[in-house]
PDB file of N, CA and C in Angstrom:
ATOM      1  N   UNK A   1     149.482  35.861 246.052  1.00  0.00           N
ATOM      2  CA  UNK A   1     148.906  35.752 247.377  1.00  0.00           C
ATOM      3  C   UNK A   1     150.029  35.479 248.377  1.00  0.00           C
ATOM      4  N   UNK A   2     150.003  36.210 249.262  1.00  0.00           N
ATOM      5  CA  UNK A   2     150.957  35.813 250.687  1.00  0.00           C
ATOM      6  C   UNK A   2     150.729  34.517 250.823  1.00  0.00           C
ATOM      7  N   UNK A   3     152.006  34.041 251.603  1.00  0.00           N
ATOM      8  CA  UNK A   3     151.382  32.837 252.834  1.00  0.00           C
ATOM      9  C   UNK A   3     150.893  33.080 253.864  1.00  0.00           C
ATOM     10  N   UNK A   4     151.322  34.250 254.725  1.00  0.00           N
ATOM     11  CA  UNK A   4     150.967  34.586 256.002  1.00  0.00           C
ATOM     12  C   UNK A   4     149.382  34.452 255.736  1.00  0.00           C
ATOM     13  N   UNK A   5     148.599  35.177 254.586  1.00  0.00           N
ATOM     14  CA  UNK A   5     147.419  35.613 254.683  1.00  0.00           C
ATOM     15  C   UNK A   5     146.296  34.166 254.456  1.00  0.00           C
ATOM     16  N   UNK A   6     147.313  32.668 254.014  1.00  0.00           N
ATOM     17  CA  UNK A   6     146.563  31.224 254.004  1.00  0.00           C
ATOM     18  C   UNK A   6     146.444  30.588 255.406  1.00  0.00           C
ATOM     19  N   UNK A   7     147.828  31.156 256.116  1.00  0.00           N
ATOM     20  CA  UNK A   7     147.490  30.422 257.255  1.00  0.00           C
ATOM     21  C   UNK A   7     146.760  31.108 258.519  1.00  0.00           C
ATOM     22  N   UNK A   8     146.711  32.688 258.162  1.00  0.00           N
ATOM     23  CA  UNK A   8     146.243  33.199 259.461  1.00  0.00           C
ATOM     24  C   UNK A   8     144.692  33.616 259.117  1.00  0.00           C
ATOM     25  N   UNK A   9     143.448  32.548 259.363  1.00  0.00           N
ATOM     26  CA  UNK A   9     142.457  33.056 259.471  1.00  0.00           C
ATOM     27  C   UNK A   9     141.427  33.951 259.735  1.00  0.00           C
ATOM     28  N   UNK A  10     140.549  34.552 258.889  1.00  0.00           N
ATOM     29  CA  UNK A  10     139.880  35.999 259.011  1.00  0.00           C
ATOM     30  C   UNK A  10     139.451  35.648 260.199  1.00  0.00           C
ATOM     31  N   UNK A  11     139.612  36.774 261.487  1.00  0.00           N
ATOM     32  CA  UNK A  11     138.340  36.899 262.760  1.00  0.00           C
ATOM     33  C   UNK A  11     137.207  37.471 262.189  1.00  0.00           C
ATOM     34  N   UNK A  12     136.234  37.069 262.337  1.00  0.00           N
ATOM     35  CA  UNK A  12     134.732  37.748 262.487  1.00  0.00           C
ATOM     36  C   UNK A  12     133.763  37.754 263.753  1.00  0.00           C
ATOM     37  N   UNK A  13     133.549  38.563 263.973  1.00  0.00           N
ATOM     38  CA  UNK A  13     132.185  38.236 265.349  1.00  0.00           C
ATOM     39  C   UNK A  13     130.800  37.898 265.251  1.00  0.00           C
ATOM     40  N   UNK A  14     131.217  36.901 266.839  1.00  0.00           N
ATOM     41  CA  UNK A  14     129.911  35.936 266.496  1.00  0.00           C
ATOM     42  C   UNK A  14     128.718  37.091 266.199  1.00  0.00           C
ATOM     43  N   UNK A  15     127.724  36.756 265.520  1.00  0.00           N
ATOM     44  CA  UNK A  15     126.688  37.683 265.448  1.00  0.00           C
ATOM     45  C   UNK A  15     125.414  37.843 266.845  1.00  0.00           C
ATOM     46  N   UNK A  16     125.459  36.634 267.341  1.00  0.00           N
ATOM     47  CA  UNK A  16     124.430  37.037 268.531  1.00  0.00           C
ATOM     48  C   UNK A  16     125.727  37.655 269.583  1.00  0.00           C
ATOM     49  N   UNK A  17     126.243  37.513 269.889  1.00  0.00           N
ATOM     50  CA  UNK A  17     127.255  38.121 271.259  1.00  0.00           C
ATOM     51  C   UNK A  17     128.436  39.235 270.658  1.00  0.00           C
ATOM     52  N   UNK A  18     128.723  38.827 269.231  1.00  0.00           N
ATOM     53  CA  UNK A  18     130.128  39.779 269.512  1.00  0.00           C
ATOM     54  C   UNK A  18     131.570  39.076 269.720  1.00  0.00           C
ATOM     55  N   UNK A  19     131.453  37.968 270.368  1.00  0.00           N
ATOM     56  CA  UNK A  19     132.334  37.965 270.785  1.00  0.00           C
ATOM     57  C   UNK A  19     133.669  37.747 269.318  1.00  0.00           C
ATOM     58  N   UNK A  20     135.118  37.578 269.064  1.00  0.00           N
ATOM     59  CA  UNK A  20     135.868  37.067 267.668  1.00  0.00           C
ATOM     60  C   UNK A  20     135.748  35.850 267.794  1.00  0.00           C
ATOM     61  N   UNK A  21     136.034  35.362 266.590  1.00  0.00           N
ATOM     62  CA  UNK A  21     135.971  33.754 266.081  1.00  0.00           C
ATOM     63  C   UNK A  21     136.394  34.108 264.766  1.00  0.00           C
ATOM     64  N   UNK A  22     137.637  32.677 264.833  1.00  0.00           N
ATOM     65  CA  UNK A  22     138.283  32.720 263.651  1.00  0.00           C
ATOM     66  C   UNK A  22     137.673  31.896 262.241  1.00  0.00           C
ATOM     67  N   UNK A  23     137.489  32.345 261.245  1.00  0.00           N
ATOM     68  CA  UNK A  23     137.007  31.826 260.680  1.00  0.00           C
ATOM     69  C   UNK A  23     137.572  30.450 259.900  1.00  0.00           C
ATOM     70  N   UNK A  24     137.666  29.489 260.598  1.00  0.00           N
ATOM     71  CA  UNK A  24     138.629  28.085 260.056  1.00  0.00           C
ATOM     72  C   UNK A  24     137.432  27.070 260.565  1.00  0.00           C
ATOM     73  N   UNK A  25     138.454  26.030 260.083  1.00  0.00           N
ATOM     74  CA  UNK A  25     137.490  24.790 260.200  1.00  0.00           C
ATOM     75  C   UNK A  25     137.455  24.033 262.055  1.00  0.00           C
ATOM     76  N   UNK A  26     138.507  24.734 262.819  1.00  0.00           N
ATOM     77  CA  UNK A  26     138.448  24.409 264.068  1.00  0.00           C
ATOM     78  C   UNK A  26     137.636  24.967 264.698  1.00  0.00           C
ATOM     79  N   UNK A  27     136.682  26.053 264.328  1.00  0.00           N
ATOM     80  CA  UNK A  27     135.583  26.946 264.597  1.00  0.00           C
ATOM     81  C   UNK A  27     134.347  26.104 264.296  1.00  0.00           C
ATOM     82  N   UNK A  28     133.740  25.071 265.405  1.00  0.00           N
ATOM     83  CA  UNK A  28     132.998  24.355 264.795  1.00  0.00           C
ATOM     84  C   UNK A  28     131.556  25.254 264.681  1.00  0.00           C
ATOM     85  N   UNK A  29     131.576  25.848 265.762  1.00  0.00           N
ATOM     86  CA  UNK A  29     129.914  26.732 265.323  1.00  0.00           C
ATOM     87  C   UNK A  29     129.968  27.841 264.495  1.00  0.00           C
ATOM     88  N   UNK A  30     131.050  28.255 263.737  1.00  0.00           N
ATOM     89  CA  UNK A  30     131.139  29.432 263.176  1.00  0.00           C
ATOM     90  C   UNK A  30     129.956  29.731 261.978  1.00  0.00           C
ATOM     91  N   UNK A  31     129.832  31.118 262.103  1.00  0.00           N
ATOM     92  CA  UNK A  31     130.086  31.764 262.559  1.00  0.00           C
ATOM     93  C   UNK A  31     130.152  32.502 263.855  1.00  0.00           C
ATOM     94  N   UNK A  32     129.092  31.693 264.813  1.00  0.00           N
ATOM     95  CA  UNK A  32     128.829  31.722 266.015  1.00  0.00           C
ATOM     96  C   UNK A  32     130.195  31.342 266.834  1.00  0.00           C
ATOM     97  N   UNK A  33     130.474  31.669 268.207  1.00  0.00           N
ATOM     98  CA  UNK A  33     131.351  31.472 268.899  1.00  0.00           C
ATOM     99  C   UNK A  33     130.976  30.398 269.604  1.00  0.00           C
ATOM    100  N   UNK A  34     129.801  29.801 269.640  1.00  0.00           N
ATOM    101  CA  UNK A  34     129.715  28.508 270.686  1.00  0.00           C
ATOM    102  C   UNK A  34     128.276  27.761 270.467  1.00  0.00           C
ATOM    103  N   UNK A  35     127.852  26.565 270.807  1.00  0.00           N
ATOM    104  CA  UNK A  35     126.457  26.617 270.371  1.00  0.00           C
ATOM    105  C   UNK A  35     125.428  27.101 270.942  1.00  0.00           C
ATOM    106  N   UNK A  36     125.667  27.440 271.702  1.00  0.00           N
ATOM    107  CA  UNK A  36     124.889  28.022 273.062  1.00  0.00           C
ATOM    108  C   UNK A  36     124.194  29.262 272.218  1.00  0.00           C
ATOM    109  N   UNK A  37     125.174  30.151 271.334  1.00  0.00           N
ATOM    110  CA  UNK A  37     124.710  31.366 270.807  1.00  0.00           C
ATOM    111  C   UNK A  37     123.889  30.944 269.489  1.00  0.00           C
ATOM    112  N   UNK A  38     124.596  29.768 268.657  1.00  0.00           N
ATOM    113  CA  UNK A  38     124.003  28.985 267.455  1.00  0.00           C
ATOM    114  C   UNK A  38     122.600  29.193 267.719  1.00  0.00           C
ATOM    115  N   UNK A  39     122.260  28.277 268.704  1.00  0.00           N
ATOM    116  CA  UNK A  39     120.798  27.685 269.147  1.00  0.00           C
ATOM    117  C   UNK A  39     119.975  29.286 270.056  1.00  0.00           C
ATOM    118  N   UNK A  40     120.253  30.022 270.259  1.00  0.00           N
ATOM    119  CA  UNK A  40     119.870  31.419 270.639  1.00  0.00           C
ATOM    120  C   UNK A  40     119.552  31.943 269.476  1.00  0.00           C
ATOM    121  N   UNK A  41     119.932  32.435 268.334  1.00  0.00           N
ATOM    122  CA  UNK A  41     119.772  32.496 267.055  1.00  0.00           C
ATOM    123  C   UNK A  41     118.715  31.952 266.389  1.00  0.00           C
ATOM    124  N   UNK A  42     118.948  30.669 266.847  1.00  0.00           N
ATOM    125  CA  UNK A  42     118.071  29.528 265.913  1.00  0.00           C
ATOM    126  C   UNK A  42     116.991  29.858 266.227  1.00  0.00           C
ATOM    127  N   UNK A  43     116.642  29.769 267.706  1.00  0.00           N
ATOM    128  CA  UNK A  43     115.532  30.066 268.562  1.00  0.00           C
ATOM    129  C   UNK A  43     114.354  31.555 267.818  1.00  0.00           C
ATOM    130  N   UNK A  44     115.320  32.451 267.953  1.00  0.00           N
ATOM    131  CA  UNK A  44     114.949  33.775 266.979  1.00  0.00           C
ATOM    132  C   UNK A  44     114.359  33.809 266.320  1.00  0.00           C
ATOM    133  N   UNK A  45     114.696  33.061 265.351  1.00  0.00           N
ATOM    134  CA  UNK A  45     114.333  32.909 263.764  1.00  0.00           C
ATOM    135  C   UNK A  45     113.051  31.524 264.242  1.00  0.00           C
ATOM    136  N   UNK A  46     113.007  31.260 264.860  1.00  0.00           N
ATOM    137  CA  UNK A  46     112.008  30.257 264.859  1.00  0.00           C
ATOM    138  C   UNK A  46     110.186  30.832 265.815  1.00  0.00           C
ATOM    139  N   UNK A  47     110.906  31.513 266.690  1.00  0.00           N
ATOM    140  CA  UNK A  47     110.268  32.094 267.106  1.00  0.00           C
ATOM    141  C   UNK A  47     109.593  33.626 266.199  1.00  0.00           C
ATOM    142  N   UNK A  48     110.044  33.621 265.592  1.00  0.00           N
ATOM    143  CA  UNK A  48     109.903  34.604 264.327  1.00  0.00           C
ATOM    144  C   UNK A  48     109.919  36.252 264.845  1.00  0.00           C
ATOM    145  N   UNK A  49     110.860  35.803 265.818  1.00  0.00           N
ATOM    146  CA  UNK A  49     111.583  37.318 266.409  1.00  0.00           C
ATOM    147  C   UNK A  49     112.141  38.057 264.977  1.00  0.00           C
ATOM    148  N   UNK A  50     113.120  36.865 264.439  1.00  0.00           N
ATOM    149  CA  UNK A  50     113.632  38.014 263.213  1.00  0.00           C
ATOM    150  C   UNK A  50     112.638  37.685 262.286  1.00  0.00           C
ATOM    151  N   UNK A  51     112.437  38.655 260.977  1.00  0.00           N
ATOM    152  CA  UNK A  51     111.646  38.203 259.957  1.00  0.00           C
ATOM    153  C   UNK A  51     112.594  39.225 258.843  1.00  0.00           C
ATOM    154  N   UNK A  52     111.797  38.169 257.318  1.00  0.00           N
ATOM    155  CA  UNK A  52     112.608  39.129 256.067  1.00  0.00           C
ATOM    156  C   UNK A  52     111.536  39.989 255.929  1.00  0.00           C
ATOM    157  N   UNK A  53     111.619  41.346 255.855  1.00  0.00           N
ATOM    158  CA  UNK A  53     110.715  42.083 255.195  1.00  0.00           C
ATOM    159  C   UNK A  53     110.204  42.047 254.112  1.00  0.00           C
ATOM    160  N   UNK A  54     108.845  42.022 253.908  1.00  0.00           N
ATOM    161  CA  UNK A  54     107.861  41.976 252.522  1.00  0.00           C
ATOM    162  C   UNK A  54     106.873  41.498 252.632  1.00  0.00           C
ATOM    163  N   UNK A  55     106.220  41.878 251.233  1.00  0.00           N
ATOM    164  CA  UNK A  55     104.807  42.439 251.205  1.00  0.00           C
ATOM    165  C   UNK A  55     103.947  40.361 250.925  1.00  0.00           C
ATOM    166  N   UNK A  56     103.128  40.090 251.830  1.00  0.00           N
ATOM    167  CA  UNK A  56     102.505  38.703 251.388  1.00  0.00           C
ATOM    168  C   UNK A  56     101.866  39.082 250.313  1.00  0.00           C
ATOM    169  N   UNK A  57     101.910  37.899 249.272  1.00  0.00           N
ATOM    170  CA  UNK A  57     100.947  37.652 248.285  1.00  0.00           C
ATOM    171  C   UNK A  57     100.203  37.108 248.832  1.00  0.00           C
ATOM    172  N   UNK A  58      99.028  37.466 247.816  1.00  0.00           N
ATOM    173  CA  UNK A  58      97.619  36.432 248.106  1.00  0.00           C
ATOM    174  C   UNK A  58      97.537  35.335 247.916  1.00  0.00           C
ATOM    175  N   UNK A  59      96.664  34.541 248.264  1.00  0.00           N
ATOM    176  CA  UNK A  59      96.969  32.764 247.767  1.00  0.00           C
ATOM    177  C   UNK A  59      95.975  32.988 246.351  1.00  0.00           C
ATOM    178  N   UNK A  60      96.807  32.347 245.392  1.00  0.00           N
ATOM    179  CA  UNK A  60      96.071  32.519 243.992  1.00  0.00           C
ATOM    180  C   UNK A  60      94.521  31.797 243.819  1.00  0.00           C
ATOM    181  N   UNK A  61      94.269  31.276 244.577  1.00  0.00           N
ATOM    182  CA  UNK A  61      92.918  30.108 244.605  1.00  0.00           C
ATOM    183  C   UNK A  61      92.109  31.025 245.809  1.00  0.00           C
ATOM    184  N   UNK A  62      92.370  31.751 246.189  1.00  0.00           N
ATOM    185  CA  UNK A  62      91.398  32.493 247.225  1.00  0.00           C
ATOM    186  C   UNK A  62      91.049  33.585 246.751  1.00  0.00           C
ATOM    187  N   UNK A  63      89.464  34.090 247.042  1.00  0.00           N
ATOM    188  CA  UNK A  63      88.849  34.991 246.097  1.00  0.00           C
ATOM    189  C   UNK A  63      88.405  35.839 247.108  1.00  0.00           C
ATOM    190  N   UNK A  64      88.611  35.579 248.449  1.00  0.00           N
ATOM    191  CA  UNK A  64      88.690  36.302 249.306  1.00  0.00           C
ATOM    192  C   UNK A  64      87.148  36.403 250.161  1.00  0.00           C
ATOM    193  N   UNK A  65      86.232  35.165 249.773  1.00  0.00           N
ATOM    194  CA  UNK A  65      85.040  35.169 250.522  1.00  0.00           C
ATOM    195  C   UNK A  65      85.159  34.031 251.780  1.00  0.00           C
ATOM    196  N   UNK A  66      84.164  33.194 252.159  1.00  0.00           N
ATOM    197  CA  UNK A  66      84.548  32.135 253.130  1.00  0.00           C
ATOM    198  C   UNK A  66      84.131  31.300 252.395  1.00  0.00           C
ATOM    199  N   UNK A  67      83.131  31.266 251.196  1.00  0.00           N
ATOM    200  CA  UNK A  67      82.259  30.026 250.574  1.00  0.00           C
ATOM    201  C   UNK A  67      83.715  29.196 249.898  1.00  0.00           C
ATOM    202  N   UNK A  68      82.941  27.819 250.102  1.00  0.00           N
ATOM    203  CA  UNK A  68      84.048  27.187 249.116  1.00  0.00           C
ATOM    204  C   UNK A  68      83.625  27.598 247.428  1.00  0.00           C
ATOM    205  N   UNK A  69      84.746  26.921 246.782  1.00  0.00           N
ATOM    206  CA  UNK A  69      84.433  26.723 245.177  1.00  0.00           C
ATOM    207  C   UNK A  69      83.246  25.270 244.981  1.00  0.00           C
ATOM    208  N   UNK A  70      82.927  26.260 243.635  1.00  0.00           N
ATOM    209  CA  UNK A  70      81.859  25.468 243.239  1.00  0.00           C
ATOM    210  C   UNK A  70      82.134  24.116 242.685  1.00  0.00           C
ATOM    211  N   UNK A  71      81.440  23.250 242.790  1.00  0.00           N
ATOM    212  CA  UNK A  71      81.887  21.768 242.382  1.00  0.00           C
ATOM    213  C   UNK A  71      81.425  21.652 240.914  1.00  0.00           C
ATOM    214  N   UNK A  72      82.507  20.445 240.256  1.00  0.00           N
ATOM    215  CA  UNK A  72      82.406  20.630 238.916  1.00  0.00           C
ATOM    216  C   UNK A  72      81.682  19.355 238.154  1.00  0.00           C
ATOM    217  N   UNK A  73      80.742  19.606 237.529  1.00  0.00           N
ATOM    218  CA  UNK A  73      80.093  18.150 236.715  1.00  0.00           C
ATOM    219  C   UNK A  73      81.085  17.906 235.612  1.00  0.00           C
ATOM    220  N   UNK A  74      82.457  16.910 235.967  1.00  0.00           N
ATOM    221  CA  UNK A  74      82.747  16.407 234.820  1.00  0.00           C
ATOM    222  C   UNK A  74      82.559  15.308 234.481  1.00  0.00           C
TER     223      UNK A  74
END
């Protein structure tokens, strides 16, 4: 392994803006460039702007009517 390549940290861009940011530990919001973009992000995902794609399962205890379950004489 080089040295050059320990001390000179990968750039990556922030993902909400773009803008570079080095990837080290003086990069406190990284991968984000600032928190401003962190919490824009966060917001996203909370707001459920982004989502993972896929299919819902059913809830295993639902039979798919409105009645409840029947009660049990034990």
């Amino acid at each position: 392994m080089k040295a050059e390549s320990i001390s000179t940290p990968r750039i990556v861009a922030c993902p909400r803006c773009g803008a570079p940011v080095p990837w080290a530990p003086q990069s406190r919001w990284r991968p984000f460039c600032s928190e401003r973009c962190k919490l824009i992000d966060l917001g996203d995902w909370a707001t459920e702007r982004y989502r993972i794609p896929g299919v819902e399962s059913p809830d295993p205890g639902d039979d798919g009517g409105d009645t409840p379950p029947p009660l049990r004489d034990d």
